[in-house]
Protein backbone atom coordinates (compact mmCIF):
# COMPACT_ATOMS: atom_id res chain seq x y z
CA UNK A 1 193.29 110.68 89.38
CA UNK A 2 194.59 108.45 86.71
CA UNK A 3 192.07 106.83 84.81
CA UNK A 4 194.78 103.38 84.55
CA UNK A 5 195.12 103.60 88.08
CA UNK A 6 191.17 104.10 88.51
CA UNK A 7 190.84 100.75 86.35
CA UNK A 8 193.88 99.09 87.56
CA UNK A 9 192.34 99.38 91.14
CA UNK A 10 188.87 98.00 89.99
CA UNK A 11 190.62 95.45 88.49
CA UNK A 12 192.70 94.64 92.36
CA UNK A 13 188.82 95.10 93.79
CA UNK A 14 186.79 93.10 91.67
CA UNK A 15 189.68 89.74 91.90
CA UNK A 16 190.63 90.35 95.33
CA UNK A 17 186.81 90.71 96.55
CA UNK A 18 185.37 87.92 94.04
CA UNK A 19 183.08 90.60 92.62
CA UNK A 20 181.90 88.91 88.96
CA UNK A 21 180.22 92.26 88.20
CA UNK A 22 182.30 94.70 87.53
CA UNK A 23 179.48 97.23 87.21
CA UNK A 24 178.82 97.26 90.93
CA UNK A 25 182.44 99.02 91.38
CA UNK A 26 182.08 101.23 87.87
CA UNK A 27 181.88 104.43 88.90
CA UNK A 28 184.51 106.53 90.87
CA UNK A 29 181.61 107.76 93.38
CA UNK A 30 180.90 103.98 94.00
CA UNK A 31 180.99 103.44 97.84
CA UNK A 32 183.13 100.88 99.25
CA UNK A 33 183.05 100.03 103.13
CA UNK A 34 179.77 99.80 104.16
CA UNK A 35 178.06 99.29 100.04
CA UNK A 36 180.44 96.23 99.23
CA UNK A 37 178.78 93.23 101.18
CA UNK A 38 182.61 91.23 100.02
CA UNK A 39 184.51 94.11 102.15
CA UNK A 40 184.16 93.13 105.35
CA UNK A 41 187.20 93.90 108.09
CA UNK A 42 189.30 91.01 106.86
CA UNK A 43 189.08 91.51 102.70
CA UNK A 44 190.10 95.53 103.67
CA UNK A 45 193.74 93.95 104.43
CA UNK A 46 193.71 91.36 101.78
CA UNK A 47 192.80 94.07 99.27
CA UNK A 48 195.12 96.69 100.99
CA UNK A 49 197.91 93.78 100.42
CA UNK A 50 196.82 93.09 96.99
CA UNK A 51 197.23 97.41 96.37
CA UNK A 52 201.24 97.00 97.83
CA UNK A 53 201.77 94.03 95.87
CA UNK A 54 200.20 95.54 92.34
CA UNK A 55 201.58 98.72 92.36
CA UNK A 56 204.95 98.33 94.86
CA UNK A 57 204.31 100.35 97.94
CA UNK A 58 203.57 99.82 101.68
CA UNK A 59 200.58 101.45 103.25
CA UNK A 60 202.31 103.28 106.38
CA UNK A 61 199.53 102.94 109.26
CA UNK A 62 199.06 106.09 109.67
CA UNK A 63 198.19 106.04 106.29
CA UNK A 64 195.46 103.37 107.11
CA UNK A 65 192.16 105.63 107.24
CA UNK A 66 188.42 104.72 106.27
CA UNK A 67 188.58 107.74 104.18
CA UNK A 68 191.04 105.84 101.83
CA UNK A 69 187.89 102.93 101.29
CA UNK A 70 185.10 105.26 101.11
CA UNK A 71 184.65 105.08 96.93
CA UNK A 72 186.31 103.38 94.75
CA UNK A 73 187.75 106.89 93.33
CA UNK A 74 189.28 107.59 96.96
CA UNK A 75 191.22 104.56 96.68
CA UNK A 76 192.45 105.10 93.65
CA UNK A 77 193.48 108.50 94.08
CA UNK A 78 195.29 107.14 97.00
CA UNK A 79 196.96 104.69 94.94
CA UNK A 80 198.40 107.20 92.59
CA UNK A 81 199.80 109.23 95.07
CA UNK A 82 201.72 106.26 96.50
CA UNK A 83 202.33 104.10 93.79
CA UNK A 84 205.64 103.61 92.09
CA UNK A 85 205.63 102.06 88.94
């Protein structure tokens, strides 16, 4: 995974989400769904928009798994393999 991505992503987490500390999401083994009180059913499609908007690609639905917002290092690695810019 690429560590701008990895940061990049935490960035798209902690402003979508509202999340002041930025050490709750630090680490790439940091669970998401389930840990993150803010990332309820509703913020996973804000923040999923806020991903396609920041780095230009559309999740297919397919593509639309838990797995993807299990840790924050899942969703990045996601990221880089769809992003495109």
């Amino acid at each position: 995974m690429n560590s701008t991505t990895f940061e990049s992503v935490k960035d798209v987490i902690a402003d979508t989400l509202g999340i002041a500390d930025r050490a709750r999401i630090a680490e790439a083994s940091t669970p998401l769904f389930g840990n993150i009180p803010e990332l309820d059913s509703f913020a996973v499609l804000s923040l999923a928009s806020a991903l396609e908007s920041r780095f230009g690609f559309q999740i297919d639905d397919d593509d639309f798994t838990g797995e993807i917002f299990e840790t924050v290092g899942s969703l990045a690695a996601f990221v880089d393999r769809h992003r495109t810019h």
